[in-house]
PDB file of N, CA and C in Angstrom:
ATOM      1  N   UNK A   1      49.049 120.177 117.696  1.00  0.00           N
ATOM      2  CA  UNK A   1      49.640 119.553 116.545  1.00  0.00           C
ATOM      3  C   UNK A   1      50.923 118.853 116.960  1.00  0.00           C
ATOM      4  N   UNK A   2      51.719 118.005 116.520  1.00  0.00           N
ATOM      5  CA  UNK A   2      52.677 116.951 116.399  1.00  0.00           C
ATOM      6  C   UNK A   2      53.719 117.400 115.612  1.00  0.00           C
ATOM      7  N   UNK A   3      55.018 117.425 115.653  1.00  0.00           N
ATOM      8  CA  UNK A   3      56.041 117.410 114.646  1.00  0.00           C
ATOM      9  C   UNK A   3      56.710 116.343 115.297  1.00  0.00           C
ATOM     10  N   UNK A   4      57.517 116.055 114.027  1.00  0.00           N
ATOM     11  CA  UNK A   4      58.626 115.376 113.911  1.00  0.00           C
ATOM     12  C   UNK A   4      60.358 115.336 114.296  1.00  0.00           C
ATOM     13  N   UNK A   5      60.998 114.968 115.358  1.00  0.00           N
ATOM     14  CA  UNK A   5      62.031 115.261 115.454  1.00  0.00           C
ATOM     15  C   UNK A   5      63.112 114.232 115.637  1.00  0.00           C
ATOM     16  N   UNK A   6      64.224 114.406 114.902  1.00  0.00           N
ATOM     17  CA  UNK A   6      65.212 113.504 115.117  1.00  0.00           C
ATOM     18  C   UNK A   6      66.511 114.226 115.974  1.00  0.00           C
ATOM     19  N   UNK A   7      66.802 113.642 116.811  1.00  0.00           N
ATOM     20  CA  UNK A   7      67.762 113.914 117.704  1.00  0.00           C
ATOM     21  C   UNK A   7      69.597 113.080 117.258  1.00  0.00           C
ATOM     22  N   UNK A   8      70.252 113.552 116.619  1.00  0.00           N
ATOM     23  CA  UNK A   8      71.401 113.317 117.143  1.00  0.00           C
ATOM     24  C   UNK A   8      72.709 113.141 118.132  1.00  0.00           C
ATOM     25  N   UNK A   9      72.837 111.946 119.002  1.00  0.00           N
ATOM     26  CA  UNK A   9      73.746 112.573 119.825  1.00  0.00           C
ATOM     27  C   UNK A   9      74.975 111.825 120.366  1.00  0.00           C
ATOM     28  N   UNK A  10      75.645 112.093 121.401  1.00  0.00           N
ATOM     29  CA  UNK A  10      77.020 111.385 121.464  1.00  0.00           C
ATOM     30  C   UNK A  10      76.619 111.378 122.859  1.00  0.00           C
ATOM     31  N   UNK A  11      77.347 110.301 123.267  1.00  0.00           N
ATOM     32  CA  UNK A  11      77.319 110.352 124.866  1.00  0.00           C
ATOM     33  C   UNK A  11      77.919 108.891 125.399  1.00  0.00           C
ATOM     34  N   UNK A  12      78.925 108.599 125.652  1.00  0.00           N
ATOM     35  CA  UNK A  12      79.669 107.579 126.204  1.00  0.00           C
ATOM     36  C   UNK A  12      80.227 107.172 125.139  1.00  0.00           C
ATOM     37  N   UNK A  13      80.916 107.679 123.976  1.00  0.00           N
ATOM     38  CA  UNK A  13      81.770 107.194 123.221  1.00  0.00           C
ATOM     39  C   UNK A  13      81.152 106.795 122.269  1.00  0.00           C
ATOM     40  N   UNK A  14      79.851 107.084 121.812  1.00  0.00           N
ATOM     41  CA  UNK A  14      79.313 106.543 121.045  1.00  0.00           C
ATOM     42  C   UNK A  14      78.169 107.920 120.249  1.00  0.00           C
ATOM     43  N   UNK A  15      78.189 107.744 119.159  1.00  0.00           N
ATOM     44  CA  UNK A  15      76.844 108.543 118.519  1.00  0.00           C
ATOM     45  C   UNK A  15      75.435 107.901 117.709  1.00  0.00           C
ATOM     46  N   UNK A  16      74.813 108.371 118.713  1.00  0.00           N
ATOM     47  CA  UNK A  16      73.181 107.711 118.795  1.00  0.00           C
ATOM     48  C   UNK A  16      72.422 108.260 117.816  1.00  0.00           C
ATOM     49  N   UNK A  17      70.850 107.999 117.623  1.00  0.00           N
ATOM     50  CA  UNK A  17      69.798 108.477 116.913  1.00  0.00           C
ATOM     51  C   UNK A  17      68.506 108.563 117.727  1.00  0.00           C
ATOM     52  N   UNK A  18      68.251 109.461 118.349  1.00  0.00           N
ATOM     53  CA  UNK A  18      66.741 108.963 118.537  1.00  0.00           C
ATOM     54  C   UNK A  18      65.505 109.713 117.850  1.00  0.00           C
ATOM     55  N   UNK A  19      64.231 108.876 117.712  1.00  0.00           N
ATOM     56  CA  UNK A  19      63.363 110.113 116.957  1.00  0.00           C
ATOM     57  C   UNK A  19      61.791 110.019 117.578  1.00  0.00           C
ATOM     58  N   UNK A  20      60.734 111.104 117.184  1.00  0.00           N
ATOM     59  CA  UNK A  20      59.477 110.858 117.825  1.00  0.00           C
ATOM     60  C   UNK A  20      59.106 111.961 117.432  1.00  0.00           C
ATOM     61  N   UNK A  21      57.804 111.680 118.145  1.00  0.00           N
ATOM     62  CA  UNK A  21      56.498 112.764 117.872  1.00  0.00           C
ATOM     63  C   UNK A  21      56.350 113.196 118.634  1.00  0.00           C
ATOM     64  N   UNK A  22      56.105 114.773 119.020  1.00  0.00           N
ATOM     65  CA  UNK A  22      55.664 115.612 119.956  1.00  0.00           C
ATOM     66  C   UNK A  22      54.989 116.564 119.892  1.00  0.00           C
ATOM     67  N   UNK A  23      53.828 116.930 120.888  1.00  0.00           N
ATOM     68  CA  UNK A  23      53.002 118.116 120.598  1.00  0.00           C
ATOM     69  C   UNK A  23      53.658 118.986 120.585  1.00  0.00           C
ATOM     70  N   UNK A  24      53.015 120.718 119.857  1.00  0.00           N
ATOM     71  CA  UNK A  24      53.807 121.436 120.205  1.00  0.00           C
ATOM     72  C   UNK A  24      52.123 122.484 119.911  1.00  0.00           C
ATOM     73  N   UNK A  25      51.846 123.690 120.522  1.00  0.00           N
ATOM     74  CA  UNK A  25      50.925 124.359 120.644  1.00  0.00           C
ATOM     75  C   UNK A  25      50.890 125.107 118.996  1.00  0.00           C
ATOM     76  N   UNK A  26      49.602 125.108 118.680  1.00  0.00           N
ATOM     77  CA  UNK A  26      49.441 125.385 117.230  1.00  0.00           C
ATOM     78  C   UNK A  26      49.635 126.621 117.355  1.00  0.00           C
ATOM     79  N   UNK A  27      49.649 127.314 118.696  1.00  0.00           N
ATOM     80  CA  UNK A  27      49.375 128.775 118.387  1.00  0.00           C
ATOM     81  C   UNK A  27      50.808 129.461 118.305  1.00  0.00           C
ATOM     82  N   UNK A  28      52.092 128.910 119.077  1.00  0.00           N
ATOM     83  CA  UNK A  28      53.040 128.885 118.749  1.00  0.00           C
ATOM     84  C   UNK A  28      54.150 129.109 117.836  1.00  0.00           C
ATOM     85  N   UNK A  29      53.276 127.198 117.362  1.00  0.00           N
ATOM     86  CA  UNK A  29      54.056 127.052 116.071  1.00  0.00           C
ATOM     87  C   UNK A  29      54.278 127.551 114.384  1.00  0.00           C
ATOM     88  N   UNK A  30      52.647 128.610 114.799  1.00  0.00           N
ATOM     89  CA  UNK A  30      52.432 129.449 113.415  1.00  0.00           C
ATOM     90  C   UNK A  30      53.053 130.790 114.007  1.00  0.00           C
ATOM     91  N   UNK A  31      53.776 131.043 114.666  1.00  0.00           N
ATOM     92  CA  UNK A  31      54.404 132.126 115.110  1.00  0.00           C
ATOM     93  C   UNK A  31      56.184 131.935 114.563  1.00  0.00           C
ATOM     94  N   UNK A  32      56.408 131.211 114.780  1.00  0.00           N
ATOM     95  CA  UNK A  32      57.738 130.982 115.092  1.00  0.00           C
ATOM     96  C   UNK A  32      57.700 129.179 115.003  1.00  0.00           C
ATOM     97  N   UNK A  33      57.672 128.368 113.812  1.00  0.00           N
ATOM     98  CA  UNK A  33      57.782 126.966 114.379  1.00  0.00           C
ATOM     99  C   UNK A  33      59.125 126.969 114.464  1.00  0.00           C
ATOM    100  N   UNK A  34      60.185 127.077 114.188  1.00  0.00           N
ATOM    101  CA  UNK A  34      61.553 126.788 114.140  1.00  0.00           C
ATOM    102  C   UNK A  34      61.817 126.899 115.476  1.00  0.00           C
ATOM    103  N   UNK A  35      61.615 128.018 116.343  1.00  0.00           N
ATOM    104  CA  UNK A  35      61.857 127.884 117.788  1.00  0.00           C
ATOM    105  C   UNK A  35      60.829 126.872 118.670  1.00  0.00           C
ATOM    106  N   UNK A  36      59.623 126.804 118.457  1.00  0.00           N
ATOM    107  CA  UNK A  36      59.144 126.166 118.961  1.00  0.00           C
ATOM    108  C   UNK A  36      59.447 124.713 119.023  1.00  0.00           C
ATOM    109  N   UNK A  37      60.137 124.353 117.879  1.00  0.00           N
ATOM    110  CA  UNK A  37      60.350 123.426 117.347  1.00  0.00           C
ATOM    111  C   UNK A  37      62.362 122.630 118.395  1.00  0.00           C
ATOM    112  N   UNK A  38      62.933 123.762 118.522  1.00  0.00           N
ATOM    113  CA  UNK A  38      63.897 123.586 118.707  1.00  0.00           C
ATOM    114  C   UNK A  38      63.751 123.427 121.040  1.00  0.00           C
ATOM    115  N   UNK A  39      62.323 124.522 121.038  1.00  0.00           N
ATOM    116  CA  UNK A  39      61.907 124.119 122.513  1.00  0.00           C
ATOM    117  C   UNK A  39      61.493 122.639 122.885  1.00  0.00           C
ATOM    118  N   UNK A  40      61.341 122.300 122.275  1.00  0.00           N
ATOM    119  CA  UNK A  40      60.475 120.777 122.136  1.00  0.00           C
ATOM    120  C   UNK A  40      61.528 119.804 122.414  1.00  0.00           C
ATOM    121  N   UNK A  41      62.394 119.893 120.945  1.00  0.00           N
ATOM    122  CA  UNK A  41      64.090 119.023 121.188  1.00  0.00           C
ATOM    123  C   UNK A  41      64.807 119.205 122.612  1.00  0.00           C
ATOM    124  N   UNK A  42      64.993 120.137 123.042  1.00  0.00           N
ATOM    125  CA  UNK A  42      65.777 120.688 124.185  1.00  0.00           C
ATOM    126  C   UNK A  42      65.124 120.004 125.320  1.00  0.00           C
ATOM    127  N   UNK A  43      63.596 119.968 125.709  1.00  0.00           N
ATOM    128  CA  UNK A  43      63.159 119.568 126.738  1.00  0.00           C
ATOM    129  C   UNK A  43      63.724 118.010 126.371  1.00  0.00           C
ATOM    130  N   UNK A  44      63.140 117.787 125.036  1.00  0.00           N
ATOM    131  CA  UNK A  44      63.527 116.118 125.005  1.00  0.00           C
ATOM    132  C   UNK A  44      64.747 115.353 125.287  1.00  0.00           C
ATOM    133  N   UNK A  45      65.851 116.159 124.459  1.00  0.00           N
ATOM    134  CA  UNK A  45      67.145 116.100 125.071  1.00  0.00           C
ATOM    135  C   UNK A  45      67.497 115.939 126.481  1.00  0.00           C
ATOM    136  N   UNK A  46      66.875 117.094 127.365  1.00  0.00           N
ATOM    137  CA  UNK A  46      67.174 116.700 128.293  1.00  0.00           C
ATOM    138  C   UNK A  46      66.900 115.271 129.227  1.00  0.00           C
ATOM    139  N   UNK A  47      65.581 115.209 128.757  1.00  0.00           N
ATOM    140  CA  UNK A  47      65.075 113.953 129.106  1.00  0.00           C
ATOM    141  C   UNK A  47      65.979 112.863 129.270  1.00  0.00           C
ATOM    142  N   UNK A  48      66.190 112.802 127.970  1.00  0.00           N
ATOM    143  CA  UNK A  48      67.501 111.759 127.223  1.00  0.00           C
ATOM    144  C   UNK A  48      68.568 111.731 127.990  1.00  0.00           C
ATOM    145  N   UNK A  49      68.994 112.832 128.263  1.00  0.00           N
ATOM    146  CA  UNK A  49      70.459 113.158 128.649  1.00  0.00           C
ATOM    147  C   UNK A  49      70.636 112.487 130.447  1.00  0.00           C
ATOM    148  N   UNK A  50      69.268 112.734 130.845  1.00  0.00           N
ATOM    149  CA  UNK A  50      69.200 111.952 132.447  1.00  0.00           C
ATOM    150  C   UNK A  50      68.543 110.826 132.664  1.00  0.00           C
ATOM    151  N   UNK A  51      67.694 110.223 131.267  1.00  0.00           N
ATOM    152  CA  UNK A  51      67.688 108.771 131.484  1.00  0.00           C
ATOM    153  C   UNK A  51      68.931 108.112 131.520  1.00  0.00           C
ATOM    154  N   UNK A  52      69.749 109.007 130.527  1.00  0.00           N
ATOM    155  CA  UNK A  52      70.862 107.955 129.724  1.00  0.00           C
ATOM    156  C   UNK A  52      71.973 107.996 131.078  1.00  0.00           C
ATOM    157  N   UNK A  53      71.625 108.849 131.649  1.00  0.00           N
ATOM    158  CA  UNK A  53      72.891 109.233 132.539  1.00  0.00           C
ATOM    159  C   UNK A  53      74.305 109.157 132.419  1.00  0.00           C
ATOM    160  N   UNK A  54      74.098 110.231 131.106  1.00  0.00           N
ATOM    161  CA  UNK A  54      74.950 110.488 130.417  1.00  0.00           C
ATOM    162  C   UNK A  54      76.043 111.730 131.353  1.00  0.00           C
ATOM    163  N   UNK A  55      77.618 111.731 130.461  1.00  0.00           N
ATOM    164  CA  UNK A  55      78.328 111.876 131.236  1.00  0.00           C
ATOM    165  C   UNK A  55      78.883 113.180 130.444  1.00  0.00           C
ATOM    166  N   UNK A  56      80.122 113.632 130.829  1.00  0.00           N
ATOM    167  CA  UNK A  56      80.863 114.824 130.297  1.00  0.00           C
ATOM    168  C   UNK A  56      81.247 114.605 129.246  1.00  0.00           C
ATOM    169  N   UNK A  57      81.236 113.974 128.377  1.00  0.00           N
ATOM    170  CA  UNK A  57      81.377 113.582 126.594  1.00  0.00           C
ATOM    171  C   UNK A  57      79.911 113.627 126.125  1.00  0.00           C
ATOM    172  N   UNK A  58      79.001 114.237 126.723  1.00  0.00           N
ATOM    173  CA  UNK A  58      77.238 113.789 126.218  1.00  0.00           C
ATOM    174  C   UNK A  58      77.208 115.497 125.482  1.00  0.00           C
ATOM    175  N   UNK A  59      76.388 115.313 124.081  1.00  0.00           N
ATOM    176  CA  UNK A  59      76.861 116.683 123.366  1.00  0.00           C
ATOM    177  C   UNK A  59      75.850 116.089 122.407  1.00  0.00           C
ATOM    178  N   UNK A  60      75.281 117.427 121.855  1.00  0.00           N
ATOM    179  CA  UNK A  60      74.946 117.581 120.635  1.00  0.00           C
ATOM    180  C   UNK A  60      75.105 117.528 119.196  1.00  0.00           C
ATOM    181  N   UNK A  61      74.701 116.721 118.667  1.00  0.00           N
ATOM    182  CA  UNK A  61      75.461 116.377 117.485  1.00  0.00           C
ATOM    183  C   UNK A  61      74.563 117.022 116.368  1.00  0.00           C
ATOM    184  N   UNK A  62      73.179 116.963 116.116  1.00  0.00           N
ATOM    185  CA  UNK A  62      72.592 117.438 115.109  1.00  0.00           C
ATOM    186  C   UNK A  62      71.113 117.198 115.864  1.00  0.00           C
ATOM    187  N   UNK A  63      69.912 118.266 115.326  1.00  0.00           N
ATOM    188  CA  UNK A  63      68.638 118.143 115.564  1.00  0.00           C
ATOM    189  C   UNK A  63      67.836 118.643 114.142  1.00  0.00           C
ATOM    190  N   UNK A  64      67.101 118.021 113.731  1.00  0.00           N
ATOM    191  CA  UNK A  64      66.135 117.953 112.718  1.00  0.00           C
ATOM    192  C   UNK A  64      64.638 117.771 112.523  1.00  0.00           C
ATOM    193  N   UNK A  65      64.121 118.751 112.778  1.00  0.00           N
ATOM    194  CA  UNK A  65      62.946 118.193 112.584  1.00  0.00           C
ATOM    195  C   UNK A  65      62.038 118.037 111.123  1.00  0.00           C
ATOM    196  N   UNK A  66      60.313 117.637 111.661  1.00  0.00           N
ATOM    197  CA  UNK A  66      60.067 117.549 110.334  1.00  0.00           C
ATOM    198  C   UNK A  66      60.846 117.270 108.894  1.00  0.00           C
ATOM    199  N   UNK A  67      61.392 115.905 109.008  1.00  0.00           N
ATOM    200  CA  UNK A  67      62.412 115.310 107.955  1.00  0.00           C
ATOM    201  C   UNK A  67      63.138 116.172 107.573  1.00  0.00           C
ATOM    202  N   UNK A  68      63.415 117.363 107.590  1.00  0.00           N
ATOM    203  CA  UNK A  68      64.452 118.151 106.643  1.00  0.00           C
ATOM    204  C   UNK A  68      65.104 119.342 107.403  1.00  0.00           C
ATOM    205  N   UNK A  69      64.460 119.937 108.390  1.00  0.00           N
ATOM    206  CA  UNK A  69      64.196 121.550 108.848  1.00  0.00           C
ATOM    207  C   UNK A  69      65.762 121.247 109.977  1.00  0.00           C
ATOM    208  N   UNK A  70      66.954 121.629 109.701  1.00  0.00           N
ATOM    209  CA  UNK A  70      68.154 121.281 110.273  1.00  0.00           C
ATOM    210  C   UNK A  70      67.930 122.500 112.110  1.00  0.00           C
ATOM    211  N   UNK A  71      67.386 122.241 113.247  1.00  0.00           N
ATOM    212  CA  UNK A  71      67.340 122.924 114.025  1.00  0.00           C
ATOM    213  C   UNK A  71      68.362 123.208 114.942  1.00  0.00           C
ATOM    214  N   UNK A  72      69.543 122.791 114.634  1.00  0.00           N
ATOM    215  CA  UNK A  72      70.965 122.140 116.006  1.00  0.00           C
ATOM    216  C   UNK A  72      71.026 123.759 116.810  1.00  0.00           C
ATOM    217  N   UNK A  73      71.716 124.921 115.707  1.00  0.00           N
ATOM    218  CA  UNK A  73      71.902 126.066 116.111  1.00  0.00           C
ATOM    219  C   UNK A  73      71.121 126.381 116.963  1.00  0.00           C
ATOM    220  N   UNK A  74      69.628 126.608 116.848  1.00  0.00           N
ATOM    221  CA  UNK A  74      68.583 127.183 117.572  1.00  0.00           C
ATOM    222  C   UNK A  74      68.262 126.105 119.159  1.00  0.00           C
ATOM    223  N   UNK A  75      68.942 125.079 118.718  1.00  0.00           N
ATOM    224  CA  UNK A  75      68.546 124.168 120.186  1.00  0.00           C
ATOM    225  C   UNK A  75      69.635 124.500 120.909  1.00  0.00           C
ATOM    226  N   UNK A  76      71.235 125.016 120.440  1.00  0.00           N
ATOM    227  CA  UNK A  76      72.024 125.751 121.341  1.00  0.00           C
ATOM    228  C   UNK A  76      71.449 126.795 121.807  1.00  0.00           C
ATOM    229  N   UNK A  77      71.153 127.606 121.198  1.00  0.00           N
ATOM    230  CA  UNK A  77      70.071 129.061 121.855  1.00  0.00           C
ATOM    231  C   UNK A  77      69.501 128.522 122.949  1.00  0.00           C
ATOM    232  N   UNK A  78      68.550 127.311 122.651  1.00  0.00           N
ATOM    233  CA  UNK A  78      68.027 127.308 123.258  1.00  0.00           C
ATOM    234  C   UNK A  78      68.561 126.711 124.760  1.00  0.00           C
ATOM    235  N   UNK A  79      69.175 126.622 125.047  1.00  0.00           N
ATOM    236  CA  UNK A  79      70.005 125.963 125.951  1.00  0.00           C
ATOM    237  C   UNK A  79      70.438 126.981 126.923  1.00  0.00           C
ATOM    238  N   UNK A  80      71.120 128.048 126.284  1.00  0.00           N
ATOM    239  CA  UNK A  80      71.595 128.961 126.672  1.00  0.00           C
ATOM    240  C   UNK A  80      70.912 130.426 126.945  1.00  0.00           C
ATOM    241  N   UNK A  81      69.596 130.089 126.905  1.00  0.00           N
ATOM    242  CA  UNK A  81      68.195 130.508 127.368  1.00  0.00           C
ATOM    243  C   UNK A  81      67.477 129.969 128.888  1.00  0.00           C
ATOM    244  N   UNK A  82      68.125 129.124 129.056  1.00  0.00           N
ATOM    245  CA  UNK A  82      67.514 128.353 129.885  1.00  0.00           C
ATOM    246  C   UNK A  82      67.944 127.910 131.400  1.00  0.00           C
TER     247      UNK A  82
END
């Protein structure tokens, strides 16, 4: 299955938006979608964070998925899991 996520973020003096679709394992996401949900952002983030080659001001600003579901907290967890 697919959710929805919008990424908030800062990184060179500036605060961005990015958003998309990503799988995430159904078996998962009926367990726990909020984490699963916040695993998903984090990988993506990172992604982001080394295309952008982004620097020591690059930070988290907000994560949301599925239009409403506010995930930021749980993508710090998740970070700090990792």
């Amino acid at each position: 299955m697919n959710i929805n996520i919008k990424v908030y973020l800062h990184a060179k003096g500036t605060n961005f938006l990015q958003s998309g679709s990503f799988p995430v394992t159904t078996s998962d996401y009926k367990k726990d979608p909020d984490w699963t949900a916040a695993v998903a952002a984090y990988e993506w983030i990172q992604q982001i964070k080394n295309n952008f080659a982004a620097g020591k001001d690059f930070h988290i600003v907000q994560v949301i998925y599925n239009e409403d579901i506010d995930i930021t907290e749980l993508v710090n967890k998740v970070r700090t899991a990792f």
